[in-house]
Protein backbone atom coordinates (compact mmCIF):
# COMPACT_ATOMS: atom_id res chain seq x y z
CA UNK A 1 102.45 -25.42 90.75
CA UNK A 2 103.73 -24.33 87.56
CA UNK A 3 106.98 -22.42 87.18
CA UNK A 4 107.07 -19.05 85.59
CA UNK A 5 108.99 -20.58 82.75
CA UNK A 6 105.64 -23.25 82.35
CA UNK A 7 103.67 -20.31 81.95
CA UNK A 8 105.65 -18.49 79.16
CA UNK A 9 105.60 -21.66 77.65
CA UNK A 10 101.63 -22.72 78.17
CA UNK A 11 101.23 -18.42 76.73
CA UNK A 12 102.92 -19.72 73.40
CA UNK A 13 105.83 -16.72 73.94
CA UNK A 14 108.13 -19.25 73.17
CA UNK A 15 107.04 -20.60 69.66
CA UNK A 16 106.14 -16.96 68.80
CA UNK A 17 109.40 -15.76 69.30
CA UNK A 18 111.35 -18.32 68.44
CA UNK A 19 113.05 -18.96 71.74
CA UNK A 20 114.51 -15.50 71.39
CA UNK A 21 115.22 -15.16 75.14
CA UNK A 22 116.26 -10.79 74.88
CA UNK A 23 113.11 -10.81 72.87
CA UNK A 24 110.77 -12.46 76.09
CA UNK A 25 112.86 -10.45 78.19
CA UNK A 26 111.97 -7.07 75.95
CA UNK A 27 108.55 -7.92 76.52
CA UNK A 28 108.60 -8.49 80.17
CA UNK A 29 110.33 -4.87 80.60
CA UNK A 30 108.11 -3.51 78.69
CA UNK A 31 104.88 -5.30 80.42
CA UNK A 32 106.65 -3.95 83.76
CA UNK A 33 106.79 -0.24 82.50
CA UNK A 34 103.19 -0.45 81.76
CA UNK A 35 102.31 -1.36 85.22
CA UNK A 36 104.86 0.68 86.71
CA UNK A 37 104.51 4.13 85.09
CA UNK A 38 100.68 3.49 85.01
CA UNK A 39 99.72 5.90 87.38
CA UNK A 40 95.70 6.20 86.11
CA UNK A 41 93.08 3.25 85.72
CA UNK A 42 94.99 2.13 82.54
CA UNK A 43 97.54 -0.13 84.76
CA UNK A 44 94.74 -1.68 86.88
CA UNK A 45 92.95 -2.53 83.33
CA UNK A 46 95.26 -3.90 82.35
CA UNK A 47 95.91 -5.89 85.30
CA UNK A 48 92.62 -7.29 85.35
CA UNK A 49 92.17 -8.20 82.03
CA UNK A 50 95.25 -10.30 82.24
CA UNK A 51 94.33 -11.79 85.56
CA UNK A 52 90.71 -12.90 83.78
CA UNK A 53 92.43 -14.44 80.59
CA UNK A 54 95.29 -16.44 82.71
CA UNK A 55 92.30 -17.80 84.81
CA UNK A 56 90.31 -18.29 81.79
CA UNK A 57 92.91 -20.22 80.00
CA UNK A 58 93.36 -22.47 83.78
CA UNK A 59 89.59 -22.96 83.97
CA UNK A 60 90.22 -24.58 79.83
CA UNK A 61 93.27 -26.65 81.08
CA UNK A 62 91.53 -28.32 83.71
CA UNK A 63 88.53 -28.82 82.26
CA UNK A 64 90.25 -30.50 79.65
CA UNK A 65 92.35 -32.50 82.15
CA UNK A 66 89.32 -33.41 83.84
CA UNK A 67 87.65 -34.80 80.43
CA UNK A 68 90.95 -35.91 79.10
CA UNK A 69 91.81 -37.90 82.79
CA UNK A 70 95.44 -35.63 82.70
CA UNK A 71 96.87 -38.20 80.04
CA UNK A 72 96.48 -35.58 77.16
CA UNK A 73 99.56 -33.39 77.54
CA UNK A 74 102.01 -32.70 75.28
């Protein structure tokens, strides 16, 4: 199981903001409005289209763990 910090750091939020931790946390608040104050369709969207990408971007990792036999991580 990965750890929510694995997954900021499989996302690239790290390298993209240099390790600026208020920065990640900015972002999260922000993300969290969005879903909180979306009272329409526009929070469910959005919702779903994450949901689709994160299991996208799982489908890739194991696939490549699969073709890779798990010894290709960084």
């Amino acid at each position: 199981m990965i750890e929510l910090g694995g997954l900021v750091q499989k996302a690239g939020l790290v390298d993209l903001t240099d390790d600026d931790r208020a920065t990640l946390l900015g972002a999260f608040l922000d993300i969290a409005g969005q879903l909180r104050d979306g009272r329409n369709t526009a929070s469910g969207d959005l919702k779903i289209r994450w949901r689709r990408a994160g299991l996208h971007a799982f489908d890739r990792d194991r696939e490549h763990d699969r073709t890779t036999d798990g010894n290709d991580h960084d």
